[in-house]
N, C-alpha and C. Protein backbone atom coordinates (compact mmCIF):
# COMPACT_ATOMS: atom_id res chain seq x y z
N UNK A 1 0.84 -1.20 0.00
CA UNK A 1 0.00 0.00 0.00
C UNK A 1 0.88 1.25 0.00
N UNK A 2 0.31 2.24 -0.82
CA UNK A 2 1.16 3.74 -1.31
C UNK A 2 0.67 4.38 -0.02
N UNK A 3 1.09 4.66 0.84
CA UNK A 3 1.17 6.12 1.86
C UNK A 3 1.38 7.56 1.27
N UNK A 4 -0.26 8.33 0.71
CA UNK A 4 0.47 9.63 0.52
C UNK A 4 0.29 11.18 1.39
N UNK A 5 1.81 11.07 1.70
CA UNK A 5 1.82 12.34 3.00
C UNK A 5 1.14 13.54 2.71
N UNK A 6 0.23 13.47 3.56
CA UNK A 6 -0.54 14.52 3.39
C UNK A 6 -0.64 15.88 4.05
N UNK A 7 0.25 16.86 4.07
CA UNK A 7 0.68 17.84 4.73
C UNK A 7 0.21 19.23 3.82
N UNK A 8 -0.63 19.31 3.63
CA UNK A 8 -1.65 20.52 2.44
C UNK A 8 -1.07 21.03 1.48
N UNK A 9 -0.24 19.86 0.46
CA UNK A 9 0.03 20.24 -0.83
C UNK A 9 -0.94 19.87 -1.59
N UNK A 10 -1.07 20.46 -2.66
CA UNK A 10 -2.01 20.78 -3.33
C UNK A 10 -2.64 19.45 -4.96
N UNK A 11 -1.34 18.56 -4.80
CA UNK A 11 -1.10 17.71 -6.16
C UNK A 11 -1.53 16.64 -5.31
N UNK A 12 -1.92 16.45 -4.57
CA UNK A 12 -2.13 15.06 -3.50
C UNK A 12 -3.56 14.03 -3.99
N UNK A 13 -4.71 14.70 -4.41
CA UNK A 13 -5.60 14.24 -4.80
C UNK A 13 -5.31 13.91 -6.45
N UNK A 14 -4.77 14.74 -7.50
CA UNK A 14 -4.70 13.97 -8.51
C UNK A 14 -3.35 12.99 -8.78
N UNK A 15 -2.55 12.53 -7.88
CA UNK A 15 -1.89 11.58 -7.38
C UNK A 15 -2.87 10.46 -6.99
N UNK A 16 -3.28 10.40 -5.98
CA UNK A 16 -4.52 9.64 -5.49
C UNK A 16 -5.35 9.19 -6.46
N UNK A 17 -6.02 9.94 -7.70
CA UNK A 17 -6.36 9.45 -9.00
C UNK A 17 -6.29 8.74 -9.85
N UNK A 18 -4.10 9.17 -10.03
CA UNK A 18 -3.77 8.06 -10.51
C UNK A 18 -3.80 6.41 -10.04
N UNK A 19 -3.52 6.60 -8.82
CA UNK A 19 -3.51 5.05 -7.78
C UNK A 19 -5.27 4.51 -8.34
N UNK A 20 -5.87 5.04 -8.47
CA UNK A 20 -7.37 4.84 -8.23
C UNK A 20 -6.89 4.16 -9.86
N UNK A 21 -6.96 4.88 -11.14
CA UNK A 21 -6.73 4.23 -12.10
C UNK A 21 -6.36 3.20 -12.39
N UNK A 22 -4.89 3.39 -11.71
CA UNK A 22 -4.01 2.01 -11.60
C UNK A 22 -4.53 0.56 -10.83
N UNK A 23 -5.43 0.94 -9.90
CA UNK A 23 -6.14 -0.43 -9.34
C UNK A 23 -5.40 -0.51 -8.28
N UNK A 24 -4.27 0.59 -7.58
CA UNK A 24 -2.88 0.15 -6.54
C UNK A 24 -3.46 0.96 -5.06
N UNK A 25 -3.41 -0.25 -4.46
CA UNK A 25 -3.92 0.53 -2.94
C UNK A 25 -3.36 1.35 -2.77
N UNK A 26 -3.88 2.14 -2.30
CA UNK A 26 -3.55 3.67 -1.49
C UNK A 26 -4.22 4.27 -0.11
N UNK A 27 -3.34 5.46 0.45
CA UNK A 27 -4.22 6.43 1.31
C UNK A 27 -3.54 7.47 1.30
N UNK A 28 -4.18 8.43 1.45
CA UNK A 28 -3.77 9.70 1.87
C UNK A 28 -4.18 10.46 3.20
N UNK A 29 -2.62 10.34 3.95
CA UNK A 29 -2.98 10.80 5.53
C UNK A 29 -1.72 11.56 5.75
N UNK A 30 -2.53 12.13 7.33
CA UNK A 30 -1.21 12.42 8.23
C UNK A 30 -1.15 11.98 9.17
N UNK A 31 -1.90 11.10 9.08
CA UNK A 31 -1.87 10.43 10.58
C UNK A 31 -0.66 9.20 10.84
N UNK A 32 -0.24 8.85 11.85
CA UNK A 32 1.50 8.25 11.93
C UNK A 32 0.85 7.12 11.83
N UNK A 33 -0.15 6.70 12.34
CA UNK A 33 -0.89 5.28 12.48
C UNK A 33 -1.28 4.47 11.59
N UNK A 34 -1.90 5.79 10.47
CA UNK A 34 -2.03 5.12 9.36
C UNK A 34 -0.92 4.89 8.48
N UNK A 35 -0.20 5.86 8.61
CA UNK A 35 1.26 5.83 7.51
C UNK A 35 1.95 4.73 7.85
N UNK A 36 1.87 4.43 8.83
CA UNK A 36 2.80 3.12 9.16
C UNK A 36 2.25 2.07 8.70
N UNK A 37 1.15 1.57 7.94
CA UNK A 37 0.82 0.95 7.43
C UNK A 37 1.06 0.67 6.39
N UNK A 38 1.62 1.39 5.75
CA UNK A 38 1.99 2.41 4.24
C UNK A 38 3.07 1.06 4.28
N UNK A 39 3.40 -0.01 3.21
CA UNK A 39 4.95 0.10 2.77
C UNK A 39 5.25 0.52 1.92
N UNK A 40 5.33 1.80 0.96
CA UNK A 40 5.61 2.65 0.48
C UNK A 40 5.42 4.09 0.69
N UNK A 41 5.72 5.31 0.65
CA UNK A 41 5.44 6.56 1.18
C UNK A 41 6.13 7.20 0.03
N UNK A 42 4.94 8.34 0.11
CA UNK A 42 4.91 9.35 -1.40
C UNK A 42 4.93 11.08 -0.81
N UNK A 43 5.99 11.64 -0.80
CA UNK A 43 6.20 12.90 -0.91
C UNK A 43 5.96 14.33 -1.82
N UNK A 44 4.65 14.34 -1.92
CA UNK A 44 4.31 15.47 -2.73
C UNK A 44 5.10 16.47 -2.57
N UNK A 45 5.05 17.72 -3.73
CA UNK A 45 5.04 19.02 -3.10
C UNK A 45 5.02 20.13 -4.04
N UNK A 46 4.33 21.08 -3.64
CA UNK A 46 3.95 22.32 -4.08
C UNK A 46 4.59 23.31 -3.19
N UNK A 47 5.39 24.07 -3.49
CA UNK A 47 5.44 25.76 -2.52
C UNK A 47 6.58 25.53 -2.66
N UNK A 48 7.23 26.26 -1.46
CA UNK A 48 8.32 26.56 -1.01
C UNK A 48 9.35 25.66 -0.13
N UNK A 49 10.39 26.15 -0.44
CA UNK A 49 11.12 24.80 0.67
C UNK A 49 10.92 25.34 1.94
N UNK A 50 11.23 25.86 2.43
CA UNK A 50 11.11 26.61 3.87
C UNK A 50 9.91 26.22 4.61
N UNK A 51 8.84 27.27 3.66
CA UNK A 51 7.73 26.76 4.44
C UNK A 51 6.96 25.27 4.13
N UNK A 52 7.34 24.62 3.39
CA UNK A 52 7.27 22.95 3.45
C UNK A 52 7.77 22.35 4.86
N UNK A 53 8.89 22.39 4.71
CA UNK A 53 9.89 21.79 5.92
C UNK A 53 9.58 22.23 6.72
N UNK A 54 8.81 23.38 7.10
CA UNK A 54 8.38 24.37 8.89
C UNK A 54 7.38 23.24 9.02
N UNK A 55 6.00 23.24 8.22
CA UNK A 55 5.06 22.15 8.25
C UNK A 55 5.75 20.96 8.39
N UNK A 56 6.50 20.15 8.16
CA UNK A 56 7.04 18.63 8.17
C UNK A 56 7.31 18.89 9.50
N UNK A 57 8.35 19.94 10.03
CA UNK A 57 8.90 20.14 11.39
C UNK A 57 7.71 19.98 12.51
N UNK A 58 7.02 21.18 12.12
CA UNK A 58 6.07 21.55 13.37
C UNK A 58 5.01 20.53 13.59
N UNK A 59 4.68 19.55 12.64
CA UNK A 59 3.76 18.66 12.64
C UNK A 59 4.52 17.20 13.26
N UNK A 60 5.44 17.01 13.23
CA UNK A 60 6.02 15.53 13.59
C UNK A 60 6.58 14.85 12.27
N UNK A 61 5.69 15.47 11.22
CA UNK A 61 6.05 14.48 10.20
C UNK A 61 7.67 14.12 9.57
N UNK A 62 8.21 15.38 10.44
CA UNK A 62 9.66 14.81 9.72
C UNK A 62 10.22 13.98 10.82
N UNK A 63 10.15 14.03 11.91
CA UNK A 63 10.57 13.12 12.97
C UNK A 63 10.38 11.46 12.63
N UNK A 64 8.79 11.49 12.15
CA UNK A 64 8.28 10.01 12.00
C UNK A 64 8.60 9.54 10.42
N UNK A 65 8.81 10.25 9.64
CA UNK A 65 9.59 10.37 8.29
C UNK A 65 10.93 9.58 8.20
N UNK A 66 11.42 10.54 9.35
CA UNK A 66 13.20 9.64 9.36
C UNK A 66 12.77 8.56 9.68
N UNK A 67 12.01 8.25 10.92
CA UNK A 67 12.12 7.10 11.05
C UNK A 67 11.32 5.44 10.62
N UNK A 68 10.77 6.20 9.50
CA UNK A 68 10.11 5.07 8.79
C UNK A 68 11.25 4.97 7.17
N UNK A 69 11.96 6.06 7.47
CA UNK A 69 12.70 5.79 5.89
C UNK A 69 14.29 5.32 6.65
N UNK A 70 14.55 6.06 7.47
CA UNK A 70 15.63 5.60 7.86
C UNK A 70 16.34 4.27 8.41
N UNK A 71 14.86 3.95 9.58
CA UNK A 71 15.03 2.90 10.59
C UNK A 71 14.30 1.41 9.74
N UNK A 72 12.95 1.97 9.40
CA UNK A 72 12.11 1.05 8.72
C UNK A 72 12.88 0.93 7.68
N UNK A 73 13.52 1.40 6.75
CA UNK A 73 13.81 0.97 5.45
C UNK A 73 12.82 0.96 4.19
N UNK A 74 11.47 1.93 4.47
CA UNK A 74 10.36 1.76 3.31
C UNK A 74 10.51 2.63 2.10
N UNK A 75 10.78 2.62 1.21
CA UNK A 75 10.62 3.21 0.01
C UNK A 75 9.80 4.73 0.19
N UNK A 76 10.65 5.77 -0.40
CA UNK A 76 9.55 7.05 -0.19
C UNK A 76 10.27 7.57 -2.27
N UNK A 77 9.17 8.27 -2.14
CA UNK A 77 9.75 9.27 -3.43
C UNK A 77 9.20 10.49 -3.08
N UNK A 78 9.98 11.65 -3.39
CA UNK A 78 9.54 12.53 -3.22
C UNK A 78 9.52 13.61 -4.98
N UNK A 79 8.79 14.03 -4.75
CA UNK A 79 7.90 14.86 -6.12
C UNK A 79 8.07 16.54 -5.91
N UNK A 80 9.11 16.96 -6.92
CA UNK A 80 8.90 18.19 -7.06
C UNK A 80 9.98 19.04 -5.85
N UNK A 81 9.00 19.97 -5.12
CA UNK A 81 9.77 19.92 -3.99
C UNK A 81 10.06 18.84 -2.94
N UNK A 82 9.17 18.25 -3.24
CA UNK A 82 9.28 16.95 -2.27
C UNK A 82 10.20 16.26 -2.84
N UNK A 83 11.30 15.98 -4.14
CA UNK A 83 12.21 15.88 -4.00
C UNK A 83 13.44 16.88 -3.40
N UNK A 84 13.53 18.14 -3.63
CA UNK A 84 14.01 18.91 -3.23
C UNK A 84 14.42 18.76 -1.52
N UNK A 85 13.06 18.66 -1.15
CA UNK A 85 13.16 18.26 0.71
C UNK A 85 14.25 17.17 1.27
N UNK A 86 14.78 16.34 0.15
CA UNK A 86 15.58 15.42 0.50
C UNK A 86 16.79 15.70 0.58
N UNK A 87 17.24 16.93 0.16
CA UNK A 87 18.55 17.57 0.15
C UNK A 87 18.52 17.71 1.47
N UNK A 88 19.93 18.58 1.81
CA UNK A 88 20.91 19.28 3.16
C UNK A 88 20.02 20.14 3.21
N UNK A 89 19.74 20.97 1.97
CA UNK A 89 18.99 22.35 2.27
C UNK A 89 18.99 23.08 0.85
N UNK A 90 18.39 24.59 0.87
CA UNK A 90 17.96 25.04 -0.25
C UNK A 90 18.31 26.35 -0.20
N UNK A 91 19.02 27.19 -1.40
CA UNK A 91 19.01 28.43 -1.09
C UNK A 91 17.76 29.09 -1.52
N UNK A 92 16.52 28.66 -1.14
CA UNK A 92 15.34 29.01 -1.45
C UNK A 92 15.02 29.71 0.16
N UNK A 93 15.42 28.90 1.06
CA UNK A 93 15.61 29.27 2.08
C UNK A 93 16.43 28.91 3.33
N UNK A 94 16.28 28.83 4.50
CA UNK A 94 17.35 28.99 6.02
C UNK A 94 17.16 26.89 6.30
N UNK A 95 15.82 26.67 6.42
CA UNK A 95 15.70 25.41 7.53
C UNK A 95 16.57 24.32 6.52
N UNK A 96 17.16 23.59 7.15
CA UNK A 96 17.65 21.99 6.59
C UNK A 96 16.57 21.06 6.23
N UNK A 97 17.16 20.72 4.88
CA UNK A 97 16.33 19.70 4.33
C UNK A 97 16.62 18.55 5.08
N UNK A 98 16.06 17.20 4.77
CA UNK A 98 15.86 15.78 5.11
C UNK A 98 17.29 15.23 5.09
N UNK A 99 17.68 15.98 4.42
CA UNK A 99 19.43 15.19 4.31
C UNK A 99 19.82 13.49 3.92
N UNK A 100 18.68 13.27 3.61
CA UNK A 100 18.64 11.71 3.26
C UNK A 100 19.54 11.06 2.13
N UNK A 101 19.61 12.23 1.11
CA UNK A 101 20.33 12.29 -0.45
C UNK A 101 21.71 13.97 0.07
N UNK A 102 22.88 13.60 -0.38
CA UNK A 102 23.21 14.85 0.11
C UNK A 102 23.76 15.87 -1.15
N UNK A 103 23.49 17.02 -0.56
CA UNK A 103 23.50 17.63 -1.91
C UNK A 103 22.64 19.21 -1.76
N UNK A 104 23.02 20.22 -2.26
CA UNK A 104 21.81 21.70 -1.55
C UNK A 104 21.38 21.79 -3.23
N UNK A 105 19.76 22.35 -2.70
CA UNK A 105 19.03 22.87 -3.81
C UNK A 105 19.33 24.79 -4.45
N UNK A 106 19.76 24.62 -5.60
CA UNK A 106 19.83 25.83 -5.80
C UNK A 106 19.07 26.77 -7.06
N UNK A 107 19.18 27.79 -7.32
CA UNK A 107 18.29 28.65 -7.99
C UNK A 107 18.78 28.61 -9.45
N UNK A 108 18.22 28.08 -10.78
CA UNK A 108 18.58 28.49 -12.24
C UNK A 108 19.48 29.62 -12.32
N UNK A 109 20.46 29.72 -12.89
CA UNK A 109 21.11 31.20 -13.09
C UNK A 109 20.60 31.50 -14.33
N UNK A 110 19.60 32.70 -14.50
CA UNK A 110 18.76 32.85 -15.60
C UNK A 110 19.98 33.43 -16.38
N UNK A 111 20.60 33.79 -16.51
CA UNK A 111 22.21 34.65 -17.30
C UNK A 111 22.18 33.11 -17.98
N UNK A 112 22.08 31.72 -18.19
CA UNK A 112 22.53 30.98 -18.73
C UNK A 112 21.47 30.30 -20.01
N UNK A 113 20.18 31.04 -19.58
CA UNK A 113 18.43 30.65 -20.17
C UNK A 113 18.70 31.71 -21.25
N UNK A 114 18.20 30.47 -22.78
CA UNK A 114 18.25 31.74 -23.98
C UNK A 114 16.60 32.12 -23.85
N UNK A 115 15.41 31.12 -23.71
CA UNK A 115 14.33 31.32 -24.27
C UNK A 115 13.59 31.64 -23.06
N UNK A 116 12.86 32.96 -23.62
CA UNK A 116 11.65 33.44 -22.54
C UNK A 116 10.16 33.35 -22.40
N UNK A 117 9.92 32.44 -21.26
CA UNK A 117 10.47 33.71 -19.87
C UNK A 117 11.35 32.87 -19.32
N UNK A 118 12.75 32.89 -18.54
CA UNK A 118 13.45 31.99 -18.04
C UNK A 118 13.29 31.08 -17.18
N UNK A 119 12.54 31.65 -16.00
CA UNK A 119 12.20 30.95 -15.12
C UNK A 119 10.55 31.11 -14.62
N UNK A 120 9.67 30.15 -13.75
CA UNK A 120 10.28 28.98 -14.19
C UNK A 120 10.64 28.05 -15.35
N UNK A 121 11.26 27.10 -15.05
CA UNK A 121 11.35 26.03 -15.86
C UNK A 121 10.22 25.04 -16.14
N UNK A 122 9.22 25.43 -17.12
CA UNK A 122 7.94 25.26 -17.46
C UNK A 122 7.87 24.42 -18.78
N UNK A 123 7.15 23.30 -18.95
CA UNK A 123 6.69 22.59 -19.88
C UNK A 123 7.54 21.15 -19.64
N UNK A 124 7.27 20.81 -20.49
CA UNK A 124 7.57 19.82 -20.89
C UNK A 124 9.34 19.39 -21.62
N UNK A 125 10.12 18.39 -20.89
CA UNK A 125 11.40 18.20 -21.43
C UNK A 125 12.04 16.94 -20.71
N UNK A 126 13.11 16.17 -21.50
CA UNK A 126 13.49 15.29 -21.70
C UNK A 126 14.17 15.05 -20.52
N UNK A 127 14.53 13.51 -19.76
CA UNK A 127 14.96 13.28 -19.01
C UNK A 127 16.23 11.90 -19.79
N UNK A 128 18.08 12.26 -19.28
CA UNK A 128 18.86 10.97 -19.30
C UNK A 128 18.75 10.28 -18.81
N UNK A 129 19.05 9.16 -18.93
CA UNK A 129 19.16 8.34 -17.61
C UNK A 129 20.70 7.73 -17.70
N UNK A 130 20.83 8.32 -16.25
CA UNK A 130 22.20 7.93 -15.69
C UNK A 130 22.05 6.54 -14.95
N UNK A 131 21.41 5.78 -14.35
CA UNK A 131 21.77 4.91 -13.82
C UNK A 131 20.37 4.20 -14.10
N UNK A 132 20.75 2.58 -14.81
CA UNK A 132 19.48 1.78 -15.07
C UNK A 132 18.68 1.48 -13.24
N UNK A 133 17.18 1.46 -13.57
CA UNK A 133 16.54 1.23 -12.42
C UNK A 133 15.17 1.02 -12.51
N UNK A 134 14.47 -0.16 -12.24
CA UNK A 134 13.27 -0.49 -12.39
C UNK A 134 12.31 0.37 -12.23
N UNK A 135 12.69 1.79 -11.72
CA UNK A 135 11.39 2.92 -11.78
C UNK A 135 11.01 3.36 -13.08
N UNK A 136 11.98 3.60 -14.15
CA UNK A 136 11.87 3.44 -14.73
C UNK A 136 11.77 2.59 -16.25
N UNK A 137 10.95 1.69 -15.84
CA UNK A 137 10.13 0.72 -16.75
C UNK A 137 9.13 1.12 -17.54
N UNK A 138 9.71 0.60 -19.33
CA UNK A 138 8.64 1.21 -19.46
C UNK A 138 7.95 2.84 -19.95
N UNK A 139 9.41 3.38 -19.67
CA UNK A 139 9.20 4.90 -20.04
C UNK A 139 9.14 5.16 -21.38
N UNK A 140 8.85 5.87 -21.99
CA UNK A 140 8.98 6.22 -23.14
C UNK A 140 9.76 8.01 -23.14
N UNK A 141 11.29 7.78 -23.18
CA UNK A 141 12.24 9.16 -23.39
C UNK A 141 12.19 9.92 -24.27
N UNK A 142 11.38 9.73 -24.94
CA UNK A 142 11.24 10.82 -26.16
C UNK A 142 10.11 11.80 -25.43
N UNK A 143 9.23 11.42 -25.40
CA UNK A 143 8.27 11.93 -24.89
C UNK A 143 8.18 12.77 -23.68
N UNK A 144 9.16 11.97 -22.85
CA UNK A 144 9.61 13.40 -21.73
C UNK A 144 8.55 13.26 -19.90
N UNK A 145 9.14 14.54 -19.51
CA UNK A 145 7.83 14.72 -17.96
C UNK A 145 7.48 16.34 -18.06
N UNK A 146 6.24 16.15 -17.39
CA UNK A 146 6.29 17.82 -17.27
C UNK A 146 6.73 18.40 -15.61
N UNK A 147 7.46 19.62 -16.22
CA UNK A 147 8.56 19.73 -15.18
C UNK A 147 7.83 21.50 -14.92
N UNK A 148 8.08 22.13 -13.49
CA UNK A 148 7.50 23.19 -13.47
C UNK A 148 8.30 23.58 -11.71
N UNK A 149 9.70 24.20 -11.91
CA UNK A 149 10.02 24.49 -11.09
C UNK A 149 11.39 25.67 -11.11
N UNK A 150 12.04 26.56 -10.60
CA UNK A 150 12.81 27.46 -10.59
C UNK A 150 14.21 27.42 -9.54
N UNK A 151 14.19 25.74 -8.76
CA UNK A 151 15.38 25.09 -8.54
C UNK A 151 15.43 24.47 -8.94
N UNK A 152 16.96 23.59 -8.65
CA UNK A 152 17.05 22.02 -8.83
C UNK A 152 18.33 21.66 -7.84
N UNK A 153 18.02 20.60 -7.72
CA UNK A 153 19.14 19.54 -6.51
C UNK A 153 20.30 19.57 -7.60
N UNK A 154 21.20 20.27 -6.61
CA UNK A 154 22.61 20.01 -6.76
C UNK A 154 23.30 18.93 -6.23
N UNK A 155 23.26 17.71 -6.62
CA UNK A 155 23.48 16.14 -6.05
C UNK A 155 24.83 16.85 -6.04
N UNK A 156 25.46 15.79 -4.66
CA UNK A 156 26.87 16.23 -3.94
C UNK A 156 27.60 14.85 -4.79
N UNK A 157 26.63 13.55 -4.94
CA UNK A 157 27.21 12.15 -5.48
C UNK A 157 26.38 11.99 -6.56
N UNK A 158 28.01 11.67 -7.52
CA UNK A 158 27.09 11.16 -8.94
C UNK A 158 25.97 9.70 -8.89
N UNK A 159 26.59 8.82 -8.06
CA UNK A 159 26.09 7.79 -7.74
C UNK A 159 24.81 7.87 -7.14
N UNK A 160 24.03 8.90 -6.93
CA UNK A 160 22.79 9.42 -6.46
C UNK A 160 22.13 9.76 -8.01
N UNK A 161 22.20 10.03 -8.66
CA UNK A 161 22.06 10.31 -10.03
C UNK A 161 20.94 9.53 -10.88
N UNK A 162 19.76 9.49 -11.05
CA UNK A 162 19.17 8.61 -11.56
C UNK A 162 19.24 9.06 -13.07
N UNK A 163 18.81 10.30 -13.18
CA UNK A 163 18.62 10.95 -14.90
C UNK A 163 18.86 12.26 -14.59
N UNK A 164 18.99 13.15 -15.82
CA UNK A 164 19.92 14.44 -16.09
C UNK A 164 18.56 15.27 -16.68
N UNK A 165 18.58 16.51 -16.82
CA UNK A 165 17.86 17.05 -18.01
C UNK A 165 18.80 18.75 -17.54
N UNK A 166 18.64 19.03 -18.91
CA UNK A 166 19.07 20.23 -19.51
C UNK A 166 18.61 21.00 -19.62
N UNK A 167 18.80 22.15 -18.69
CA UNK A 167 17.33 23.48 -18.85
C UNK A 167 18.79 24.73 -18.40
N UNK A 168 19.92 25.29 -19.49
CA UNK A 168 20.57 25.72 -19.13
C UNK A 168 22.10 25.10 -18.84
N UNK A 169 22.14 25.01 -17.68
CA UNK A 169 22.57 23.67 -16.76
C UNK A 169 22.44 22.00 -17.15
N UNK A 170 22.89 20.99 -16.93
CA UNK A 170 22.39 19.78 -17.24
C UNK A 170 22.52 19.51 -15.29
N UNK A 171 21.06 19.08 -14.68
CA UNK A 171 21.37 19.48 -13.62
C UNK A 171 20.26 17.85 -13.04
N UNK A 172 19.85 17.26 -11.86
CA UNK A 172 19.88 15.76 -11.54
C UNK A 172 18.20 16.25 -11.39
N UNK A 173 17.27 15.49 -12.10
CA UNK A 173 15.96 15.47 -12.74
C UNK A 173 15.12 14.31 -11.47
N UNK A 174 16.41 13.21 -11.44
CA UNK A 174 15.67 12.17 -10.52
C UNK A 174 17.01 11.17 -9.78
N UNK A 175 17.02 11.33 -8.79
CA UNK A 175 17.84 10.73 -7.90
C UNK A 175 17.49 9.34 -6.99
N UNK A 176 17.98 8.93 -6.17
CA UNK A 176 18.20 7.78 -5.70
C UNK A 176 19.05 7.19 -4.77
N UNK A 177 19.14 7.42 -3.75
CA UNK A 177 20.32 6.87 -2.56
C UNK A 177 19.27 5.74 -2.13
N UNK A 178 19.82 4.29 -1.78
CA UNK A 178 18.70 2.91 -0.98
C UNK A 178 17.29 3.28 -1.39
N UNK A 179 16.94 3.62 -0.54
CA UNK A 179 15.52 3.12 -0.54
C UNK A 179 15.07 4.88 -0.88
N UNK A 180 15.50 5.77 -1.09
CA UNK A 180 14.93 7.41 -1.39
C UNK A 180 14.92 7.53 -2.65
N UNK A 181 14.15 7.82 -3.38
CA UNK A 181 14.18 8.49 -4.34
C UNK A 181 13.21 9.87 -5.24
N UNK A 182 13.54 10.66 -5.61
CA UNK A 182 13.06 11.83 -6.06
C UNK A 182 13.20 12.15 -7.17
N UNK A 183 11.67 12.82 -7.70
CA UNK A 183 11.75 13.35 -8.88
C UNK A 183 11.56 14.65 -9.25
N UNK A 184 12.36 15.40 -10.22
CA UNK A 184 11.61 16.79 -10.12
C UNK A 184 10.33 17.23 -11.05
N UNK A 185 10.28 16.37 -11.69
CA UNK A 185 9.20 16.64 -12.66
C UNK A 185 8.10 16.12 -11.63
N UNK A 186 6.59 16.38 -12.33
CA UNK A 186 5.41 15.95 -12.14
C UNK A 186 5.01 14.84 -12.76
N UNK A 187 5.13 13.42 -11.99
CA UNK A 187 4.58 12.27 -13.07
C UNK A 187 3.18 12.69 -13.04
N UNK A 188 2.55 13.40 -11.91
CA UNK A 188 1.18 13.06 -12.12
C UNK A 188 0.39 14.04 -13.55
N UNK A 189 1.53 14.77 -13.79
CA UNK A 189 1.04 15.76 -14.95
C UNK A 189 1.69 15.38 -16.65
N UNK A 190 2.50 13.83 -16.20
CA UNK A 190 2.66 13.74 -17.26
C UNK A 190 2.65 12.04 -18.02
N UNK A 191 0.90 12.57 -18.22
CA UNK A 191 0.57 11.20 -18.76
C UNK A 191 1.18 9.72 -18.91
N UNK A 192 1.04 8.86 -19.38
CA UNK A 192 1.16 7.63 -19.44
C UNK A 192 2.94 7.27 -18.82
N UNK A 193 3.98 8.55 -19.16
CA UNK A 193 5.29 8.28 -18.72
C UNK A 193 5.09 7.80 -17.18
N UNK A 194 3.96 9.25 -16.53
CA UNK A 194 3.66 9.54 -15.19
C UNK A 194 3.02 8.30 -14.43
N UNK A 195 1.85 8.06 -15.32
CA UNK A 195 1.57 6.64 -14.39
C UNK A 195 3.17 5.33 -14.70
N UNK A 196 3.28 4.90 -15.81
CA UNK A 196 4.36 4.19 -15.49
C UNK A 196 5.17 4.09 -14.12
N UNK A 197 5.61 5.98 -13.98
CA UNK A 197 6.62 5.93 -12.81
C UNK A 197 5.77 5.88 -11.51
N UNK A 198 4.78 5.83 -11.20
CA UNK A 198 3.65 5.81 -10.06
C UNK A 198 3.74 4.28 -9.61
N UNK A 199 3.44 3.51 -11.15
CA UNK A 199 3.07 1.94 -10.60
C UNK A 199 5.08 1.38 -10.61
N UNK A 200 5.42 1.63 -11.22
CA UNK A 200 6.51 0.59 -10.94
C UNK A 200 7.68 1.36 -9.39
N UNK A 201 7.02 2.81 -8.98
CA UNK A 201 7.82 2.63 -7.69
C UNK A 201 6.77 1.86 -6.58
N UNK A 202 5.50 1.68 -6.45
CA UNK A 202 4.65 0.88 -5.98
C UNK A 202 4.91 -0.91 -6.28
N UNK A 203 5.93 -0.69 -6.89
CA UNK A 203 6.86 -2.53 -6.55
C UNK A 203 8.44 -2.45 -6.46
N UNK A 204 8.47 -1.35 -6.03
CA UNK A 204 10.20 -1.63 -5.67
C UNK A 204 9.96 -2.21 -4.18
C-alpha cells in the first residue's frame, strides 16, 4: 500500500487518482498510524522549501519520516519539492532539508536561459538516464515529464544520479540513494510516462 503524506500540498488528490486508475492501494494521511501501514510513502510538493519543511517540522512528520525511511527501510519518493526536501537544504531558504540524499538545492542562473520567460522552468522536457533502475520501466524518453520548477538539486554524489535534463545547466531530474528516491518533474502531470513511474515505484 502507497502512503500519501498529506501535509496541504495541493497535487495530493490527482496523485490519489492516478492510484485509483491504476487499481494500486492507497491512502492519503497524516496520521502516523495510518502511515505506518503504508509500505511505500509518497512525498508530494507544491510551494516553497522553507515553508514545506516548517510544516514537516512543526507537525512531527519529519521526525516520523526519518524514522520510517531511515530505521524502517520503506521506500519514499519525493515529487517536485518533495524531491528537493531530501537535500541538506535550499538556497530558497534557512531550515535543513531531510538530508537523506546529500547535496543543496539551488536557484537556475537565468544569465545561462536563452528562451523566454526563463524561469520557471515550465513545460515539458526530456529526461537521461544515468543509472538503469526499475522505476523506470517502461518509459517512453522521447516523450519526456512535465517539469515546473525554478530550482534544482545540486546532487553532492554522482552515484545518487538517476537521470539528467538540460534546462541551461544539465542538472539531476531524478535521484536515488537505498531506498529514497526523487523526482523533479510531475509524473502526475505527465501522462502515461507519469503513471508508469507511479506503478513501478509501488513494486520496488
Amino acid at each position: 500500500m502507497v502512503g500519501i503524506v498529506d501535509y496541504g500540498s495541493g497535487n495530493i488528490h490527482a496523485i490519489s487518482n492516478i492510484y485509483k486508475r491504476l487499481n494500486i492501494e492507497h491512502i492519503i494521511s497524516n496520521d502516523f498510524n495510518k502511515l505506518k501501514l503504508a509500505t511505500h510513502l509518497l512525498l508530494p510538493g507544491v510551494g516553497a522549501f522553507d515553508e514545506t519543511m516548517s510544516i514537516l517540522n512543526s507537525s512531527g512528520l519529519k521526525t516520523f519520516l526519518d524514522e520510517m525511511v531511515l530505521e524502517k527501510q520503506k521506500p519514499i519518493m519525493g515529487i517536485c519539492v518533495g524531491m528537493q526536501l531530501l537535500s541538506e537544504g535550499s538556497e530558497e531558504g534557512d531550515l535543513q532539508g531531510f538530508g537523506w540524499i546529500k547535496g543543496h538545492v539551488r536557484k537556475f542562473d537565468a544569465s545561462l536561459l536563452n528562451e523566454k520567460p526563463h524561469l520557471p522552468h515550465l513545460g515539458w522536457n526530456t529526461v537521461e538516464i544515468k543509472k538503469e533502475h526499475s522505476i523506470f520501466k517502461d518509459i517512453d524518453y522521447h516523450k519526456g515529464f512535465y517539469f515546473l520548477h525554478s530550482y534544482y538539486f545540486d546532487c553532492a554524489n554522482n552515484d545518487d544520479v538517476l537521470g539528467s535534463t538540460n534546462y541551461g545547466i544539465t542538472y539531476a531530474s531524478a535521484v536515488n540513494h537505498r531506498n529514497v528516491f526523487g523526482m523533479q518533474f510531475h509524473p502526475e502531470k505527465s501522462h502515461q510516462n507519469g503513471l508508469n513511474i507511479f506503478s513501478n515505484f509501488s513494486k520496488i
